[in-house]
N, C-alpha and C. Protein backbone atom coordinates (compact mmCIF):
# COMPACT_ATOMS: atom_id res chain seq x y z
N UNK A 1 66.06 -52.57 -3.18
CA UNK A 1 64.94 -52.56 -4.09
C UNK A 1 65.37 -52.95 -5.50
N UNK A 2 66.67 -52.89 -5.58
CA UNK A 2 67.05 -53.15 -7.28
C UNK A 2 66.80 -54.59 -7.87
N UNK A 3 67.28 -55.17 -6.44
CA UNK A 3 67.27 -56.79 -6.63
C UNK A 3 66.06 -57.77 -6.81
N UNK A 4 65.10 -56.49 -6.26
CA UNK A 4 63.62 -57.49 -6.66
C UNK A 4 63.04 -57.52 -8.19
N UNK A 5 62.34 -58.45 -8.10
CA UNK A 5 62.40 -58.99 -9.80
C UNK A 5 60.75 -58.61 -10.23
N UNK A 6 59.96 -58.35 -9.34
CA UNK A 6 59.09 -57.78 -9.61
C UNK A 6 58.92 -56.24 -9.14
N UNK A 7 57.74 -55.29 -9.47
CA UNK A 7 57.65 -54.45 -9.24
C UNK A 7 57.23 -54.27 -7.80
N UNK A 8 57.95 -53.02 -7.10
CA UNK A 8 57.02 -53.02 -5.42
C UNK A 8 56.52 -52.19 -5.28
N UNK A 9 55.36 -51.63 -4.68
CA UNK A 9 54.90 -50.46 -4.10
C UNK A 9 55.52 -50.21 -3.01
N UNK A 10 56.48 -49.10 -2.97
CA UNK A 10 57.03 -48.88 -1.63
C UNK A 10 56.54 -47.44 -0.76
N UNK A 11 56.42 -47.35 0.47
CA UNK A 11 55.70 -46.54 1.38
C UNK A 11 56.86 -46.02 2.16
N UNK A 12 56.97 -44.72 1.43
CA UNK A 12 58.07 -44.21 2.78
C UNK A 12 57.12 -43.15 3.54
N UNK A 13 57.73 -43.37 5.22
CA UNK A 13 56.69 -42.49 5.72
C UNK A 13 57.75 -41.84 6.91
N UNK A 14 57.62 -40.17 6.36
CA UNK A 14 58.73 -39.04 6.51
C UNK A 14 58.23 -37.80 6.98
N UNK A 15 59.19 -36.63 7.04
CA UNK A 15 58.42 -35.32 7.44
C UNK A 15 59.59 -34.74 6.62
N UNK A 16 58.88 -34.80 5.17
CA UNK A 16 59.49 -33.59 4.20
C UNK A 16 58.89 -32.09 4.36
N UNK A 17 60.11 -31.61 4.76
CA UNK A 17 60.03 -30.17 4.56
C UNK A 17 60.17 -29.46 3.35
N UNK A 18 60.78 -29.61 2.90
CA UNK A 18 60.83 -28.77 2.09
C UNK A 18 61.70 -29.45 1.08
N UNK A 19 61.79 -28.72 -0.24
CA UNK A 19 62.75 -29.48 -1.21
C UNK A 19 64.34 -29.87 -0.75
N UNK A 20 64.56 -28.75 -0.36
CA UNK A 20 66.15 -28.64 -0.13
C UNK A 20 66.51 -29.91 0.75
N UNK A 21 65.65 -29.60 2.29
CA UNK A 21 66.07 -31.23 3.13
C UNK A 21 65.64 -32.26 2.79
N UNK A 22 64.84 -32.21 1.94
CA UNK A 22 64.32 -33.46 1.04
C UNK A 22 65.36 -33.86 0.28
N UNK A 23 66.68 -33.70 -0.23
CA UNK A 23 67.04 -33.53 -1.32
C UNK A 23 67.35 -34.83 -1.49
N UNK A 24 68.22 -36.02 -0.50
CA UNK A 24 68.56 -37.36 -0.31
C UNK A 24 67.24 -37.74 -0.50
N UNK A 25 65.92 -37.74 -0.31
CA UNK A 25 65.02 -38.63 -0.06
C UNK A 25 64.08 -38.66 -2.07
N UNK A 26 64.61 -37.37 -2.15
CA UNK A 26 64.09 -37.39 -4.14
C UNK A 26 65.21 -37.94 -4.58
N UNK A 27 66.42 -38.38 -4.19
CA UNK A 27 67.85 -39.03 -4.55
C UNK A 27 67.19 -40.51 -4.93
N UNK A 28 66.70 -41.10 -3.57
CA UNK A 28 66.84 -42.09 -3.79
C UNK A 28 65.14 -42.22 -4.46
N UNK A 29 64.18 -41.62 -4.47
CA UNK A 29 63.21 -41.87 -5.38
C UNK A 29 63.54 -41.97 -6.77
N UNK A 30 64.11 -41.34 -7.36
CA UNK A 30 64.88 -41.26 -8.76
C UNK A 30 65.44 -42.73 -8.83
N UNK A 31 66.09 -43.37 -7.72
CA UNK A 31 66.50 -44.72 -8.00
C UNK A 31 65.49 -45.67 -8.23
N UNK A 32 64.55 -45.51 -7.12
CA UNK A 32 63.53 -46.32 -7.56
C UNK A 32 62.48 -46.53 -9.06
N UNK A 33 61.96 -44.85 -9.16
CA UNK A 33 61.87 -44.92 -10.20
C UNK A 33 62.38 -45.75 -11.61
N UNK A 34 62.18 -46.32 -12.56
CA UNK A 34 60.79 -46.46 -13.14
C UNK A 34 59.78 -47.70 -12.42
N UNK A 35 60.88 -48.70 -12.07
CA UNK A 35 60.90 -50.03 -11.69
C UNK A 35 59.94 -50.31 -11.36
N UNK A 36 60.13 -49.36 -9.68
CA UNK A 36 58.99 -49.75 -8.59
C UNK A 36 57.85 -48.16 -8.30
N UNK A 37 57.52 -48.21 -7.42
CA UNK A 37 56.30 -47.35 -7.55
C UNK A 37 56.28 -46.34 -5.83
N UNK A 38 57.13 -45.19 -5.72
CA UNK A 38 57.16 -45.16 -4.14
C UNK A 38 55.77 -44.16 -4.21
N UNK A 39 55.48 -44.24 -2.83
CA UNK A 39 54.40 -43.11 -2.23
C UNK A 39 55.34 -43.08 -0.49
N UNK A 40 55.14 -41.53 -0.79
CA UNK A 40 55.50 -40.53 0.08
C UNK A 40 54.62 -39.93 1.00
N UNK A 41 54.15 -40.97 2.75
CA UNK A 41 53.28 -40.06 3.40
C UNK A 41 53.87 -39.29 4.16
N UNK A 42 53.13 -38.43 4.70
CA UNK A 42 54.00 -37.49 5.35
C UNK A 42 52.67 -37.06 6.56
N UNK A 43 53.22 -36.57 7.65
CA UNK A 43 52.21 -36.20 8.57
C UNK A 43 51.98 -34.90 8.81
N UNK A 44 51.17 -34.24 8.27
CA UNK A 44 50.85 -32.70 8.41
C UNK A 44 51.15 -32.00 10.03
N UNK A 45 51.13 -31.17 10.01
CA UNK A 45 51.67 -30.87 11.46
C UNK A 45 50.47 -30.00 11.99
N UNK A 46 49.75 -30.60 13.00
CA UNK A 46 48.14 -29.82 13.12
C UNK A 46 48.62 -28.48 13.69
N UNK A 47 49.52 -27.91 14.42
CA UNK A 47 49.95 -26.88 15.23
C UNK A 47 50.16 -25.60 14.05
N UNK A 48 50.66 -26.24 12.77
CA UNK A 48 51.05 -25.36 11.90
C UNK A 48 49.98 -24.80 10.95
N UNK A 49 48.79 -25.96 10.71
CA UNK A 49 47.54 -25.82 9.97
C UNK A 49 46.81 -24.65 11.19
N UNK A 50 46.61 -25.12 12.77
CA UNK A 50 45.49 -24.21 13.04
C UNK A 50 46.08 -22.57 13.42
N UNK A 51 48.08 -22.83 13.13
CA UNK A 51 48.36 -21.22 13.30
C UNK A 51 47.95 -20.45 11.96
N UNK A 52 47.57 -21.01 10.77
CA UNK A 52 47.28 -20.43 9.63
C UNK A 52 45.45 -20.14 9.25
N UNK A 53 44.89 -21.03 10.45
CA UNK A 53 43.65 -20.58 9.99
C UNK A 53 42.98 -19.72 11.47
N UNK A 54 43.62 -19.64 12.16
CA UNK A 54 43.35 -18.37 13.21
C UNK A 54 43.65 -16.96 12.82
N UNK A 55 42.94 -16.00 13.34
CA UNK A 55 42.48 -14.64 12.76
C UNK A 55 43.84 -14.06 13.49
N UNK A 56 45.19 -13.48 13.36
CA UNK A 56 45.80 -13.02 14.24
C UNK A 56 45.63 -11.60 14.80
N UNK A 57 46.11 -12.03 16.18
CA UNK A 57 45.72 -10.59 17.33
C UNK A 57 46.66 -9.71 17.07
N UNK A 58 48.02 -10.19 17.25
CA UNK A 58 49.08 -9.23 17.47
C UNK A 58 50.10 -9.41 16.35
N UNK A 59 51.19 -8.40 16.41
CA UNK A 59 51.66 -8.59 15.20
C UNK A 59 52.80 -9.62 15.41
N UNK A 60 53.35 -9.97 16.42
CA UNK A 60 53.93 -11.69 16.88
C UNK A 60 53.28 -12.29 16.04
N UNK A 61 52.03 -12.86 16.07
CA UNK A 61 51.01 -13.75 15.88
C UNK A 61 51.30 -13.58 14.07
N UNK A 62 51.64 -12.21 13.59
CA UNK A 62 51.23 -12.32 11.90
C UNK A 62 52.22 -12.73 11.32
N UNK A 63 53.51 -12.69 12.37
CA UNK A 63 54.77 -12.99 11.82
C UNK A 63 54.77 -14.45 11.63
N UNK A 64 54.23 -15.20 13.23
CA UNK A 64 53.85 -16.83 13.20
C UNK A 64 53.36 -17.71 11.71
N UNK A 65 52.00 -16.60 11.34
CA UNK A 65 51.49 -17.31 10.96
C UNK A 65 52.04 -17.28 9.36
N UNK A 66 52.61 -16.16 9.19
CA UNK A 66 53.55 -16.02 7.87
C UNK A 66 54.24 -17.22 7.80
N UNK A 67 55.50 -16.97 8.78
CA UNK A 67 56.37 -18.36 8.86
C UNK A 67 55.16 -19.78 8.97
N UNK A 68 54.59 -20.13 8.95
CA UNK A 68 53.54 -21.30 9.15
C UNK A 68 53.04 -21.47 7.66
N UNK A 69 52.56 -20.34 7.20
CA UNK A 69 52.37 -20.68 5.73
C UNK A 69 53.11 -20.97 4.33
N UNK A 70 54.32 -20.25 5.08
CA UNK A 70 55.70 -20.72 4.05
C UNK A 70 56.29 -22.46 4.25
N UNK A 71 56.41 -22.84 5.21
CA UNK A 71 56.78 -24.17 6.19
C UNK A 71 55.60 -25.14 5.09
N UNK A 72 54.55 -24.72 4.83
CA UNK A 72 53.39 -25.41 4.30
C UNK A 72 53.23 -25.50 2.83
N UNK A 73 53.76 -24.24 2.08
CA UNK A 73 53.81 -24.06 1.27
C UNK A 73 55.12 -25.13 0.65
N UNK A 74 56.15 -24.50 1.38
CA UNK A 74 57.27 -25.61 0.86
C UNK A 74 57.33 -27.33 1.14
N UNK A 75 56.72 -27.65 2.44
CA UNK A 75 55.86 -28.75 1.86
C UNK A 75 55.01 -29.45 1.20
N UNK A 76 54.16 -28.76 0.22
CA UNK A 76 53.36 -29.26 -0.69
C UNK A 76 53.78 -28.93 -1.64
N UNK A 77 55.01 -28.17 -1.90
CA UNK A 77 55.99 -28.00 -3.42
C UNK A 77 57.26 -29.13 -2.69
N UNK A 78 56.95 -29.64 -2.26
CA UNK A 78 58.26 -31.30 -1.93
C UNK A 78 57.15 -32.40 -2.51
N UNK A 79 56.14 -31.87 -2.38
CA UNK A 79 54.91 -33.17 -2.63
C UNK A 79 55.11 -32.94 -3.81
N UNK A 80 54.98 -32.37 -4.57
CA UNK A 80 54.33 -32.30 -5.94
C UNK A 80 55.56 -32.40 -6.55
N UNK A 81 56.80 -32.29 -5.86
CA UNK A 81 58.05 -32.63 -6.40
C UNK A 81 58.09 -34.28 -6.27
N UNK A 82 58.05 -34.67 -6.02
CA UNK A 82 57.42 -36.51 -5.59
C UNK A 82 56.68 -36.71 -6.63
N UNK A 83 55.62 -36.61 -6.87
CA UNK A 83 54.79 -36.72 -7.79
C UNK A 83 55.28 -36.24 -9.29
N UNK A 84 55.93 -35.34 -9.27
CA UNK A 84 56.48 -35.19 -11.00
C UNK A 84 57.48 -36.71 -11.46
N UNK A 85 57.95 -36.40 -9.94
CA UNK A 85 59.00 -37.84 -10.25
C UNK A 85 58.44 -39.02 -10.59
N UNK A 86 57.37 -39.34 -10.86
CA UNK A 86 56.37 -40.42 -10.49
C UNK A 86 55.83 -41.13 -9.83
N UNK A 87 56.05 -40.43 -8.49
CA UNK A 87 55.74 -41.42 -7.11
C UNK A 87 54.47 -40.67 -6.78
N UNK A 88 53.96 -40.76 -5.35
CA UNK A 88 52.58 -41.15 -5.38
C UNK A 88 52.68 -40.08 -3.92
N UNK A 89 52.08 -39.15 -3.35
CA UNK A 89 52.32 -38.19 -2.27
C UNK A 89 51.18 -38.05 -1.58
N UNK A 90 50.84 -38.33 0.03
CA UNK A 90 50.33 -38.21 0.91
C UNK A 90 50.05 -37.15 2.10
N UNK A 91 49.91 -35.98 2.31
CA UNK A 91 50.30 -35.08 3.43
C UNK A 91 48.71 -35.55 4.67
N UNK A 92 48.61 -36.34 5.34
CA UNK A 92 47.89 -36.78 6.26
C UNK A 92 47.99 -36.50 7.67
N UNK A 93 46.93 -36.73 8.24
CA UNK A 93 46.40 -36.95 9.94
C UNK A 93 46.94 -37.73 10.36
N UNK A 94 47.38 -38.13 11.58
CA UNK A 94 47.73 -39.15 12.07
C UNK A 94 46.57 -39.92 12.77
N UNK A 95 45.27 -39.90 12.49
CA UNK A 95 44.28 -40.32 12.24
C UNK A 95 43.69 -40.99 10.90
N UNK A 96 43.94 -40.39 9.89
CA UNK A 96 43.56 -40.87 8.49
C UNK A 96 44.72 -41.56 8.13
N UNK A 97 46.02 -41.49 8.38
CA UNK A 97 47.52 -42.20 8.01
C UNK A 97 46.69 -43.91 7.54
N UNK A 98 46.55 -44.27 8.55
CA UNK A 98 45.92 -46.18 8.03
C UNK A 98 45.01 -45.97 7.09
N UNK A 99 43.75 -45.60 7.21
CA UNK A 99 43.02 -45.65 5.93
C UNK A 99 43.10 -44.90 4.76
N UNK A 100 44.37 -43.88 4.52
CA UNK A 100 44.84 -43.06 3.60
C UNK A 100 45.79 -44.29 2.62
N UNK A 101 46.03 -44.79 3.54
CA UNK A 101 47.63 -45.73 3.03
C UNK A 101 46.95 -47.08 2.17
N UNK A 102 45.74 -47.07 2.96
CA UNK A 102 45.28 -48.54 2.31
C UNK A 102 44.49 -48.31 1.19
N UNK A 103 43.78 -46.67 1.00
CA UNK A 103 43.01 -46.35 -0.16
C UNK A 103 43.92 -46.44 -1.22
N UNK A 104 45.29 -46.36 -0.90
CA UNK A 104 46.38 -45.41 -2.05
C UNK A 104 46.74 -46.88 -2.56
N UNK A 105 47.17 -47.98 -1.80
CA UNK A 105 47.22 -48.88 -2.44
C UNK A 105 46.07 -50.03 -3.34
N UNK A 106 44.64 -50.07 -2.49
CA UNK A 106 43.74 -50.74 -2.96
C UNK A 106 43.77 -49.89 -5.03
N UNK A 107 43.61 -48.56 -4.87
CA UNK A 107 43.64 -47.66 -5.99
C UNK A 107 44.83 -48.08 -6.77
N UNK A 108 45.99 -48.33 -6.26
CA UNK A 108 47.64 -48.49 -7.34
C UNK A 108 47.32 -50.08 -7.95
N UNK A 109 46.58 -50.97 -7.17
CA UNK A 109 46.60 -52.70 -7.44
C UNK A 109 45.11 -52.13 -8.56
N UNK A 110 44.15 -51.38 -8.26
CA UNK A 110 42.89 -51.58 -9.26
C UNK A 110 43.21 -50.60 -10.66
N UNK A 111 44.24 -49.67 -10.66
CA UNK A 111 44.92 -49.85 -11.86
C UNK A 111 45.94 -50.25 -12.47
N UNK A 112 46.22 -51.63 -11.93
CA UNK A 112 47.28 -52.42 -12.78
C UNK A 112 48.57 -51.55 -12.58
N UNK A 113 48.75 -50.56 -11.36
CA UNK A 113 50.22 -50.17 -11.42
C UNK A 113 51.38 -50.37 -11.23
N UNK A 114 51.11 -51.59 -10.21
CA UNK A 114 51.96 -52.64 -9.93
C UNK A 114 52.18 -54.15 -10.14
């Protein structure tokens, strides 16, 4: 990416967990940064969303859904860690992934960000 002479919108598409195993992937955003312009999608994990919005039965189930909301939590503090950096953060469906990706760019080209 250094070698290109114009600016790129680049699309990395990952399963950040959390800051810590993220830590190579904000490495190399920092490189990119200022230049080029990354966005970070990422695919939500539906198993983990519907253990957090079910009522739990047993106390297995409260422990689940604890661990499920932390897993979630520290993924959307990796997002917003992306985004301080100046890149551009996605947590999507693997249904909405195509028309998420193409809103984010039609939006980066109609304000002159690239």
């Amino acid at each position: 990416a250094s070698n290109l002479k114009k600016r790129a919108f680049v699309v990395i598409l990952t399963d950040v967990v959390d800051k810590d195993s993220s830590r190579e992937l904000i490495n190399s955003l920092r490189l990119l940064r200022p230049r080029h312009l990354p966005l970070v999608a990422t695919i939500g994990d539906r198993d983990l969303n519907a253990m957090v919005s079910t009522r739990p039965e047993e106390i297995r189930e409260v422990f689940l859904q604890s661990a499920a909301e932390e897993i979630i939590h520290q993924r959307e503090s990796a997002l917003r860690l992306v985004e301080s950096l100046g890149g551009l953060a996605l947590d999507v469906t693997t249904q909405t992934l195509g028309p998420r990706l193409l809103e984010s760019y039609l939006r980066v080209k109609e304000r002159g960000m690239i």
